[in-house]
Protein backbone atom coordinates (compact mmCIF):
# COMPACT_ATOMS: atom_id res chain seq x y z
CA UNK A 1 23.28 -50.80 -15.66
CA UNK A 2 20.68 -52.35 -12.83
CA UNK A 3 20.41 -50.04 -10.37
CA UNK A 4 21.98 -49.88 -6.85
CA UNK A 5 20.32 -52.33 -4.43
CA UNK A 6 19.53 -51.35 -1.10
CA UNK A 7 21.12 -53.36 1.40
CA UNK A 8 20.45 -53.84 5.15
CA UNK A 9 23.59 -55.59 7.04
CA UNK A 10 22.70 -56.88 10.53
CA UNK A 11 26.27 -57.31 11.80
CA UNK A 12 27.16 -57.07 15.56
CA UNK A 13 31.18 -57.03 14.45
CA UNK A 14 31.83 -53.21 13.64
CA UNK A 15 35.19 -54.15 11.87
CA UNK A 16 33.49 -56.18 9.85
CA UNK A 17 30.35 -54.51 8.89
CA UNK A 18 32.46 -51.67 8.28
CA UNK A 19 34.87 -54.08 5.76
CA UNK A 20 31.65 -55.03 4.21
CA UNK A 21 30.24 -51.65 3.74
CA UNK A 22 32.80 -50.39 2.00
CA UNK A 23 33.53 -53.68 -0.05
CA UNK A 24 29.37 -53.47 -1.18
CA UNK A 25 29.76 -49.83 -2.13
CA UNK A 26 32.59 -50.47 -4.26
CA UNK A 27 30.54 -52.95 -6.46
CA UNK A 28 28.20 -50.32 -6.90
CA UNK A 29 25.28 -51.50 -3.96
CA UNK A 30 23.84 -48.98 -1.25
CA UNK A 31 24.30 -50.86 2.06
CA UNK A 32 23.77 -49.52 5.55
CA UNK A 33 24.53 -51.78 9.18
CA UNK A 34 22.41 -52.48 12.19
CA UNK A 35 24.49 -53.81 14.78
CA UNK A 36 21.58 -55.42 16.79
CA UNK A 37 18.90 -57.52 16.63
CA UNK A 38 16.24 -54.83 17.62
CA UNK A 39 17.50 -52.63 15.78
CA UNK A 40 17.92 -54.40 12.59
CA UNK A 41 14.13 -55.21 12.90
CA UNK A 42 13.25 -51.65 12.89
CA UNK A 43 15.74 -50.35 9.75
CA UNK A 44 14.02 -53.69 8.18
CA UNK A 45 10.13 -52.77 8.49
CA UNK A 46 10.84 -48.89 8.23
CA UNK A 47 12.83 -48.56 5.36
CA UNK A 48 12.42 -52.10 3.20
CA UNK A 49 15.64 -52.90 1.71
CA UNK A 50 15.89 -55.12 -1.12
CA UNK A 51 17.94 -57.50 0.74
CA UNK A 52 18.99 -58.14 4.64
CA UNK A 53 22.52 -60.14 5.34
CA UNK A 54 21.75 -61.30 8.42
CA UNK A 55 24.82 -62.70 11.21
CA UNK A 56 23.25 -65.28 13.65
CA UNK A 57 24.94 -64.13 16.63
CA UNK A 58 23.88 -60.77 17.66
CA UNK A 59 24.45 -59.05 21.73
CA UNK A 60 19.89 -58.72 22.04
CA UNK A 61 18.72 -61.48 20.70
CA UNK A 62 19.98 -64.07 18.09
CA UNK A 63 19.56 -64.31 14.13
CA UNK A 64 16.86 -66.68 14.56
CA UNK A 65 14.61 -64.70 16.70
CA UNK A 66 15.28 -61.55 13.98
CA UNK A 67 13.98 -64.29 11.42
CA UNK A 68 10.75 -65.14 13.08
CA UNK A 69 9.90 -61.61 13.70
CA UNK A 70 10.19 -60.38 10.16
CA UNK A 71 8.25 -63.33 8.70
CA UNK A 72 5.48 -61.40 11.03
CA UNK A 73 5.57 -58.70 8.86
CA UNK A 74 3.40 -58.37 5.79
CA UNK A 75 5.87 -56.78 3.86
CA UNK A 76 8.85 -57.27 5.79
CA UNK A 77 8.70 -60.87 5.49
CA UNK A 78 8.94 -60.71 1.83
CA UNK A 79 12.74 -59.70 2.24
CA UNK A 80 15.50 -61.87 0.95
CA UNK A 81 17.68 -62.71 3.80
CA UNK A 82 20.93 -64.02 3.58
CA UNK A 83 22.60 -65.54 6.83
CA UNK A 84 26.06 -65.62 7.63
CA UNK A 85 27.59 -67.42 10.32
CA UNK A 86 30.54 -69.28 11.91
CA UNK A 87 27.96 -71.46 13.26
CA UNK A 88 28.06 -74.76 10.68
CA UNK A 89 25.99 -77.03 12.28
CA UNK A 90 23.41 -78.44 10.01
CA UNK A 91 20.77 -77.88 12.51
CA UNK A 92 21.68 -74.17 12.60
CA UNK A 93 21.64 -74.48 8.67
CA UNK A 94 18.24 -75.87 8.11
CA UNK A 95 16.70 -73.68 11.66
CA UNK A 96 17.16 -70.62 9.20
CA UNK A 97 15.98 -72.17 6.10
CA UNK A 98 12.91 -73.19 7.54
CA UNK A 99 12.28 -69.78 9.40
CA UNK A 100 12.47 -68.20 5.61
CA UNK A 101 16.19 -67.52 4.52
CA UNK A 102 17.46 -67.33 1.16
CA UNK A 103 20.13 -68.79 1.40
CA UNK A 104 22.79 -70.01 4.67
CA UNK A 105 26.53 -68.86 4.02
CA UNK A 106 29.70 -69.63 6.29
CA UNK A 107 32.26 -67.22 7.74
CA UNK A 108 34.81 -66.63 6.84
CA UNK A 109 32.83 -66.49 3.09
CA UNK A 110 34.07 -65.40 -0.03
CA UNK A 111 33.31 -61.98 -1.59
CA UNK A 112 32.31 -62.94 -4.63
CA UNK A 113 30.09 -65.58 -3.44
CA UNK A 114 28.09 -62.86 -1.23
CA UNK A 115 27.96 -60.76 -4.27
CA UNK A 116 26.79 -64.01 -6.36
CA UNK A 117 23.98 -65.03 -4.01
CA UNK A 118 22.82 -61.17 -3.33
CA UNK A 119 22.08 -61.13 -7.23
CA UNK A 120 20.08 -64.31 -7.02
CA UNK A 121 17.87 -63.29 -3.77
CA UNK A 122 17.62 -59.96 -5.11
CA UNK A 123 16.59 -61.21 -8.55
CA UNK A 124 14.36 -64.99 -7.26
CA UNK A 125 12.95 -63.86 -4.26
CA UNK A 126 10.52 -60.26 -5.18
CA UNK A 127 10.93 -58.13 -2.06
CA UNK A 128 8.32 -55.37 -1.42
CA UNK A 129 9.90 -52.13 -2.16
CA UNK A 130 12.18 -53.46 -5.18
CA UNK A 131 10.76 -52.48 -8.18
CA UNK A 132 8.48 -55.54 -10.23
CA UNK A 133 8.56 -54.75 -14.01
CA UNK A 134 5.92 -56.86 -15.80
CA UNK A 135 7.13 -57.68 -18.94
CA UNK A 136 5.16 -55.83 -20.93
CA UNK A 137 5.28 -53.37 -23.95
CA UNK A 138 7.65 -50.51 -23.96
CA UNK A 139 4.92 -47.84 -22.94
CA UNK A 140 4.23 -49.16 -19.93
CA UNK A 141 7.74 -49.42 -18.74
CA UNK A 142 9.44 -47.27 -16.49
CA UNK A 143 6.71 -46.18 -14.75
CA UNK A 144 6.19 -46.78 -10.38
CA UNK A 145 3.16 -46.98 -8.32
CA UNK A 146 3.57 -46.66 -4.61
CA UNK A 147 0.84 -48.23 -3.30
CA UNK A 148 0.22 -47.61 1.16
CA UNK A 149 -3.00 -49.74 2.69
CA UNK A 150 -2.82 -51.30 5.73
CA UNK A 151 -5.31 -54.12 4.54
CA UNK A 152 -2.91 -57.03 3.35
CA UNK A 153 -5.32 -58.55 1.45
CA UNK A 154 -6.24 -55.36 -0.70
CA UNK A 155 -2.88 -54.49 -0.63
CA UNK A 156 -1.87 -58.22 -2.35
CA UNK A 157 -4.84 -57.69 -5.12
CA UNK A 158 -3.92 -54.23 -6.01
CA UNK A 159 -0.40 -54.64 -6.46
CA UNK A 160 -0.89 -57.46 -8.54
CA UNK A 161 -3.56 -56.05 -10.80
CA UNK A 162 -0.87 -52.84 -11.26
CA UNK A 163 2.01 -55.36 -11.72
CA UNK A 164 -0.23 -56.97 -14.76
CA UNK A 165 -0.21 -53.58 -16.02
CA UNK A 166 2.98 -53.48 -16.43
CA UNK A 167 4.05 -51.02 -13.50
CA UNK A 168 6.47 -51.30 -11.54
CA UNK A 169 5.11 -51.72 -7.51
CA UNK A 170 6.30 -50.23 -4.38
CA UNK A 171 4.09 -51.70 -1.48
CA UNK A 172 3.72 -50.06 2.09
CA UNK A 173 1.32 -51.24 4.89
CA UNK A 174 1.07 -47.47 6.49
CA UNK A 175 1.92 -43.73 5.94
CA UNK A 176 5.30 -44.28 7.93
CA UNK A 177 6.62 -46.77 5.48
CA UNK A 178 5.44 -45.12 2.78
CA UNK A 179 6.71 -41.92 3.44
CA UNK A 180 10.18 -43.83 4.03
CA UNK A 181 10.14 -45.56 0.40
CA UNK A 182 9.22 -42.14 -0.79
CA UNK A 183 12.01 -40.59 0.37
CA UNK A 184 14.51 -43.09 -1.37
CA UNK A 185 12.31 -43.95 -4.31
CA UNK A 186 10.53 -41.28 -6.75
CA UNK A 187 7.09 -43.11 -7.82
CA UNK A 188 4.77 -41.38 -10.45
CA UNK A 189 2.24 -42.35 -8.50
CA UNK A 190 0.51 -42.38 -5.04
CA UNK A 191 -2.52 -45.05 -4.25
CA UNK A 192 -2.76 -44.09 -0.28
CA UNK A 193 -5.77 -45.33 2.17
CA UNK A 194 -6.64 -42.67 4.35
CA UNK A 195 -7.17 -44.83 7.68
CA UNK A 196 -3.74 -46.47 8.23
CA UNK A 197 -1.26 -46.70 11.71
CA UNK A 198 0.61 -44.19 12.51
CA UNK A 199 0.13 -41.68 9.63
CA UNK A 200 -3.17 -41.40 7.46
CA UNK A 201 -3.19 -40.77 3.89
CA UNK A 202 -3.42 -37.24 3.96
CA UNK A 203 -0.72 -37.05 6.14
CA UNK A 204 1.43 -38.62 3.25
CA UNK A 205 -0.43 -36.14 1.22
CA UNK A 206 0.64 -33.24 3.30
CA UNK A 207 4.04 -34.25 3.84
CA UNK A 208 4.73 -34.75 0.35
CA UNK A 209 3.56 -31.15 -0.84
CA UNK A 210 5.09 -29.52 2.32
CA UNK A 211 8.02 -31.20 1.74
CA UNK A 212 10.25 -28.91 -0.85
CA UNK A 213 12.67 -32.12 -1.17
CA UNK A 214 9.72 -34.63 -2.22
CA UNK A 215 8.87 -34.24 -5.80
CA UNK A 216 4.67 -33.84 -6.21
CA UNK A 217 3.47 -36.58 -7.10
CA UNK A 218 -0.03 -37.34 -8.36
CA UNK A 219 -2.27 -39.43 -5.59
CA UNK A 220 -5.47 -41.33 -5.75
CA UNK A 221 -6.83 -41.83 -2.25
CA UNK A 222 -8.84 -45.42 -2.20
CA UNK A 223 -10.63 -46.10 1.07
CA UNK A 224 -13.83 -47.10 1.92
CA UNK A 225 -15.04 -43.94 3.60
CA UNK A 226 -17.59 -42.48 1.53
CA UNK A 227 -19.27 -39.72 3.62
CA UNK A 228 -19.65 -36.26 1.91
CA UNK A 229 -16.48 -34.59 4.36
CA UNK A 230 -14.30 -36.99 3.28
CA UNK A 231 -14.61 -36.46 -0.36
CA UNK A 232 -14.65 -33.24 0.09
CA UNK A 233 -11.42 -32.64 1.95
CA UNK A 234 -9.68 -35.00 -0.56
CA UNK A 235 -11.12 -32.81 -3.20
CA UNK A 236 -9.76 -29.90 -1.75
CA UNK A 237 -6.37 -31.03 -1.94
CA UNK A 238 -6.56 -31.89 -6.17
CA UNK A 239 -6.30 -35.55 -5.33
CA UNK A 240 -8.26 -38.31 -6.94
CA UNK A 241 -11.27 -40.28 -4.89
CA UNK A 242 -12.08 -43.64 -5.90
CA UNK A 243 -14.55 -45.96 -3.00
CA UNK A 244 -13.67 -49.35 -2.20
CA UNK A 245 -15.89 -51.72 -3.42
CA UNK A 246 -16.70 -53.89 -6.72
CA UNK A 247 -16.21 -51.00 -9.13
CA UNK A 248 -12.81 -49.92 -7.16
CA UNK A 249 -10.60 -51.56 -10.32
CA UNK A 250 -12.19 -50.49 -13.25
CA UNK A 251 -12.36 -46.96 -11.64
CA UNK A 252 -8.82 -46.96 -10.40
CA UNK A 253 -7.53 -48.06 -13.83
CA UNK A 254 -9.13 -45.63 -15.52
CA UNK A 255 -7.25 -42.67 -13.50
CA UNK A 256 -4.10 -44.63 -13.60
CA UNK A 257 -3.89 -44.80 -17.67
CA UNK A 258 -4.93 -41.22 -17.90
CA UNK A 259 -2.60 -40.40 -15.51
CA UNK A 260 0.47 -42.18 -16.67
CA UNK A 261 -0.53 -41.99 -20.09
CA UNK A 262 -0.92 -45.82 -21.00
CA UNK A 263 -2.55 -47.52 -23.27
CA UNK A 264 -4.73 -50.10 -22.77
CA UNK A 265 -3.59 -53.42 -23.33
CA UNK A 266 -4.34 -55.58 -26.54
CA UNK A 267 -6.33 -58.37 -24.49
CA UNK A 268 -8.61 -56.24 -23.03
CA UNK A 269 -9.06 -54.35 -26.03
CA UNK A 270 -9.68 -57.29 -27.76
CA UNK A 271 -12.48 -57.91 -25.88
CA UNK A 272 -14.54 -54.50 -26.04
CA UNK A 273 -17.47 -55.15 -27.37
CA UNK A 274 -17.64 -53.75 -31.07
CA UNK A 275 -19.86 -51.04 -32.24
CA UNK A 276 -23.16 -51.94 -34.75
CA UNK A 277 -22.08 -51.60 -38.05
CA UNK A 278 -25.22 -49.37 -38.58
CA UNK A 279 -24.60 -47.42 -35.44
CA UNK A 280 -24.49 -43.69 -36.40
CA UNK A 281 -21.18 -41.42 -35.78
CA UNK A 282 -20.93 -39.63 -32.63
CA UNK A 283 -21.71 -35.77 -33.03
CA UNK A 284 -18.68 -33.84 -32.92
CA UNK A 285 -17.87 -32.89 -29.41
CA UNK A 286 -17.66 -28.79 -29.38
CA UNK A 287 -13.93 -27.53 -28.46
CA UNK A 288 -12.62 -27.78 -24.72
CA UNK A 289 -12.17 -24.27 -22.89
CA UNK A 290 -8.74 -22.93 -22.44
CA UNK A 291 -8.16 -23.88 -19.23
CA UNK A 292 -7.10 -21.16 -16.43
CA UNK A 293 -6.02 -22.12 -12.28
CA UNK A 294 -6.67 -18.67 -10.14
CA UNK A 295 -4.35 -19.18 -7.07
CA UNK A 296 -5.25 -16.50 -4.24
CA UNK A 297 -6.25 -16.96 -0.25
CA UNK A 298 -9.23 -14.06 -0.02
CA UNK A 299 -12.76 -16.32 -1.13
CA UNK A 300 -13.98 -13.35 -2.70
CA UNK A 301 -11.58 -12.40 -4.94
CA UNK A 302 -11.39 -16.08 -6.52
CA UNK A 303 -15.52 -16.40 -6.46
CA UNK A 304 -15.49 -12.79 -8.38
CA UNK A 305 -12.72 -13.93 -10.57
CA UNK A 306 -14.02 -17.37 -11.32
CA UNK A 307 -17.53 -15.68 -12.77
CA UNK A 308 -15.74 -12.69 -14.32
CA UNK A 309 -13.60 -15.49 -16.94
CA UNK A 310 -16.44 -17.91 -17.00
CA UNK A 311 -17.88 -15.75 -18.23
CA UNK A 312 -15.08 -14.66 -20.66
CA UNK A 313 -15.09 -17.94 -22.48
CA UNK A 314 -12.04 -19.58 -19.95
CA UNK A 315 -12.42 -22.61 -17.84
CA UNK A 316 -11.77 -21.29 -14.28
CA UNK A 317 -10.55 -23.92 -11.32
CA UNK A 318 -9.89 -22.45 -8.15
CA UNK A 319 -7.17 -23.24 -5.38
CA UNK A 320 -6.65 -21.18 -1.88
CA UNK A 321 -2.58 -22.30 -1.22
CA UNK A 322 0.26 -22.98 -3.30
CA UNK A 323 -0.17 -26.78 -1.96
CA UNK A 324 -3.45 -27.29 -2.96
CA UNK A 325 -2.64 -25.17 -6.28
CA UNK A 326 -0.01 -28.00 -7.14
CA UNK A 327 -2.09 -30.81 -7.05
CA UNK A 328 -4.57 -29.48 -9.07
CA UNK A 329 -2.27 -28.38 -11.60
CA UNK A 330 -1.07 -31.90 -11.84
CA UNK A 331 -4.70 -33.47 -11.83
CA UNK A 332 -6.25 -30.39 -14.22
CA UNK A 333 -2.85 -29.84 -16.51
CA UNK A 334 -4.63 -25.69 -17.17
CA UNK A 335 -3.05 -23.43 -19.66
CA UNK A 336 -2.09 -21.07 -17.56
CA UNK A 337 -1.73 -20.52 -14.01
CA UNK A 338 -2.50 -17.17 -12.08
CA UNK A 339 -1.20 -16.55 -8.75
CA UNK A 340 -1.37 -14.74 -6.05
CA UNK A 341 2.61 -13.00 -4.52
CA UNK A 342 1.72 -13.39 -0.59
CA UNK A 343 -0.05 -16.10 0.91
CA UNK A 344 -0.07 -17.59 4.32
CA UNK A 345 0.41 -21.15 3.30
CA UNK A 346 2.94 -21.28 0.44
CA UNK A 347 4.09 -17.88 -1.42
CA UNK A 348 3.81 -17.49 -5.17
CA UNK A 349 7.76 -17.62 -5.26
CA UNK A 350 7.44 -21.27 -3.54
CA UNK A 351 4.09 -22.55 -6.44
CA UNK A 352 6.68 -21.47 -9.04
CA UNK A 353 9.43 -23.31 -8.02
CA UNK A 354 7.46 -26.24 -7.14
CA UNK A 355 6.07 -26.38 -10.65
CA UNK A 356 9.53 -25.92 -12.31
CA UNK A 357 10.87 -28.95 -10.50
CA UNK A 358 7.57 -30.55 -11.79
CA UNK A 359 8.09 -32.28 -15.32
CA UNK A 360 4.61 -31.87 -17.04
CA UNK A 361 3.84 -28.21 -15.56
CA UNK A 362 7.52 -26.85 -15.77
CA UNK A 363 6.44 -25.20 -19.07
CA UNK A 364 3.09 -23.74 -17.72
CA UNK A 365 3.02 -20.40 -18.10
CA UNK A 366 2.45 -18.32 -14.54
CA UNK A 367 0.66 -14.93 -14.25
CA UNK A 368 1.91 -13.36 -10.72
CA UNK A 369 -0.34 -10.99 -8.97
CA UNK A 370 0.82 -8.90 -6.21
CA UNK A 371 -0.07 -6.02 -3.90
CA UNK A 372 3.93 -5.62 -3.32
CA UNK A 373 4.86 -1.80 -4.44
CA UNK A 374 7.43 0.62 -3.87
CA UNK A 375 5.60 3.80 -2.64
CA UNK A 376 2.84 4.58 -5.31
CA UNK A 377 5.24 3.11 -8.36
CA UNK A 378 5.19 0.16 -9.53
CA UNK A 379 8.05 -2.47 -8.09
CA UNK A 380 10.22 -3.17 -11.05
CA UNK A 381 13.18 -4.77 -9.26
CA UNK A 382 10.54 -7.18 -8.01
CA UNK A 383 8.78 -7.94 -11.27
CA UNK A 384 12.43 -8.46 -13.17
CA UNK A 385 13.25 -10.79 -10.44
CA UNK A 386 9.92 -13.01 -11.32
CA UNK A 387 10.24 -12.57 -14.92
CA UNK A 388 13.71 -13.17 -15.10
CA UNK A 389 15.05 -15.58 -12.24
CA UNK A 390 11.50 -17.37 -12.01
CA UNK A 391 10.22 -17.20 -15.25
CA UNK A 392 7.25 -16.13 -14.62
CA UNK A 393 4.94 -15.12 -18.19
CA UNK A 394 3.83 -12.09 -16.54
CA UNK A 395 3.86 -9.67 -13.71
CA UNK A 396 0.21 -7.57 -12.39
CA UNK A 397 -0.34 -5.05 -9.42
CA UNK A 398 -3.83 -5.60 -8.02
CA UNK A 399 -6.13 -4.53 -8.13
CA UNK A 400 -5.87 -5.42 -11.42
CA UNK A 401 -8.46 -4.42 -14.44
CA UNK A 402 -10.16 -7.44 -16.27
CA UNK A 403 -9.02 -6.04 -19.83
CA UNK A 404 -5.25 -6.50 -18.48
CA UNK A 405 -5.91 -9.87 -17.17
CA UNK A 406 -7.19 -10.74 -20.59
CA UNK A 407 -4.44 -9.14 -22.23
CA UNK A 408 -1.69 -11.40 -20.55
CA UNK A 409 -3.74 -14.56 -20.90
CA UNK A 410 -4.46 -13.81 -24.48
CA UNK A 411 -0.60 -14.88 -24.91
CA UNK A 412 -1.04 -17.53 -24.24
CA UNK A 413 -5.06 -19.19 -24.70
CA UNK A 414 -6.99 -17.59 -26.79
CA UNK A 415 -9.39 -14.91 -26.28
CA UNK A 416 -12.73 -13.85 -28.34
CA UNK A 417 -11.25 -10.67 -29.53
CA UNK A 418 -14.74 -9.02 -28.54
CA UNK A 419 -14.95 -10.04 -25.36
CA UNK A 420 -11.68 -7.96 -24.94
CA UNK A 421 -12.43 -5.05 -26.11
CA UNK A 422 -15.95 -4.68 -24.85
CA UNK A 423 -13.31 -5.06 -21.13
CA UNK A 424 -11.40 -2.55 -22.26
CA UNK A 425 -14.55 -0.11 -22.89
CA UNK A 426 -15.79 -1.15 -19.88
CA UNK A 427 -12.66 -0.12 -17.73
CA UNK A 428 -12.81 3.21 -19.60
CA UNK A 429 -16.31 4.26 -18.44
């Protein structure tokens, strides 16, 4: 079944728009009125439907203007609109068609004829936050980008080089709109400029890790800052850094199939230069690290704990919040996750329950830490309510001993069984 289209109805008539409202709904749409000009333009640019009915005679300005204004809009303009009037005149007809209408329909019209010509505008004309589906192979459908530059030019290239890959595209021209089509849509995948109107990339960023009702979502930030600061504050959120320039695509591709987990296609392949036939075999790569996130806000426990199971044979990454946490988990996929109970910006309870609601870390098994006791005992009420109602694989009072750590993570990566037992002697002495 196609899904619901989003529908913007610009209707000054309350009776009617409420008629039509409930009429779209029925056939299984997801309309919403504007009952003036002004504000119609606003719903239109902030939220993108997938297609605008549009009545010429509004109380603030007429159909016509409303027409002009949205063709001034990058992505607005790229709205199907459908005009409906009592006004018959072939001038009026061919005013709209030439300002960028779909298609001109008369009042009083017939239902079915709406519904008829919302298919075709919805389905001839591509607007900007319906989702384009190259037809490609079935691994690389399903799968959204949302893509938020305020560059039109880049913002044209990009989504046609992601559309070629077969994704679908959801286009935005700055962090407002984005974070608009976000809320409606659920892309699994961010492309965000940092320098755009009214909210920057990492405001998106923010907002969508802050956000308990957004789901985390992975995000590349393109831009053509390069300074050291800027990388390093994307960085420090987990996110992905890729400079604008002549090497922007090949990079950007690269994170995208990883990310997504797409192939890449048969042309292209087809085209990689082959190997020598006397070229020797590559020498076997020696095995990844188990891979281990430490969660906690104090800088010296994670720099003492980062050496400590380096030096244990574990691949440590680091995060300071349960925010930042997430979006490394999603960019670094580790093993296991430790974290901290209390933390300023984000508890524990919160990084759990953001990575259950997250599909490729809901399975990721969390070590929680806490200073929490009752008295000099240990909290057991507290530790059944992790382990039970959170799931969490395992539940340590700090300070905790190295040889315990190990102990817990040893369920689940695996540990030289020398390494802990020379801990265990070690805690002894």
């Amino acid at each position: 079944m196609p899904r619901p289209l989003r529908i913007l109805l610009i209707e000054d008539d309350r009776e009617i728009a409420r008629a039509l409202l409930l009429r779209l709904r029925a056939v299984g749409h997801d309309p919403f009125a504007m009952h003036e000009g002004a504000s119609g333009l606003s719903a239109a640019v902030t939220t993108i439907p997938d297609v605008i009915i549009l009545d010429l005679r509004l109380p603030d300005m007429d159909g016509f203007a409303v027409l002009q204004q949205l063709q001034q809009h990058e992505v607005a303009r790229l709205i199907p609109v459908i005009v409906v009037s009592a006004n018959v005149a072939e001038r009026a007809k061919r005013e709209a068609m030439l300002l960028g209408a779909h298609c001109f329909i008369e009042k009083p019209y017939d239902f079915r004829k709406l519904v008829a010509a919302i298919d075709r505008a919805a389905s001839t004309k591509l607007p900007a936050a319906t989702v384009l589906v190259a037809s490609w192979g079935p691994t690389m459908r399903g799968k959204t980008v949302l893509i938020a530059d305020d560059d039109a030019d880049f913002l044209t290239v990009l989504a046609q080089r992601c559309k070629a890959l077969g994704l679908g595209v959801h286009v935005a021209t700055d962090g407002q709109l984005a974070l608009a089509i976000l809320a409606r849509e659920e892309p699994d995948l961010l492309i965000l400029d940092l320098d755009m109107p009214a909210v920057g990339g990492l405001g998106v960023a923010q907002k969508l890790l802050g956000d308990p009702t957004l789901r985390p979502i992975p995000v590349i930030f393109c831009t053509g800052q390069s300074d050291p600061a800027t990388i390093e504050r994307c960085k420090a959120l987990g996110a992905y850094y890729v400079t604008k320039g002549t090497d922007a695509w090949p990079n950007l591709k690269a994170i995208i199939c990883r990310l997504l987990a797409m192939q890449e296609s048969d042309d292209e392949a087809a085209g990689a230069t082959p190997l020598p036939a006397a070229a020797a075999a590559p020498e076997p790569q020696p095995p990844a690290l188990p891979k281990v996130l430490f969660v906690d806000d104090d800088p010296d426990l994670r720099r003492v704990m980062q050496i400590r199971l380096r030096a244990c044979g574990v691949d440590v990454h680091v995060a300071e919040s349960a925010m930042q946490a997430l979006w490394i988990a999603m960019k670094e996929q580790p093993d296991v996750i430790i974290t901290d109970y209390n933390m300023p910006e984000g508890s524990g309870q919160y990084l759990i329950g953001r990575l259950k609601g997250t599909p490729s870390l809901k399975d990721t098994p969390v070590i929680m830490l806490t200073g929490a006791s009752a008295g000099m005992n240990r909290d057991f009420a507290l530790e059944r309510r992790f382990r039970g109602e959170y799931g969490a694989a395992a539940f340590l009072s700090k300070p905790v001993d190295l040889d315990v750590l190990l102990g817990a993570l040893a369920a689940h990566i695996p540990i030289d069984p020398e390494v802990l037992r020379t801990a265990s002697k070690l805690r002894r002495r």
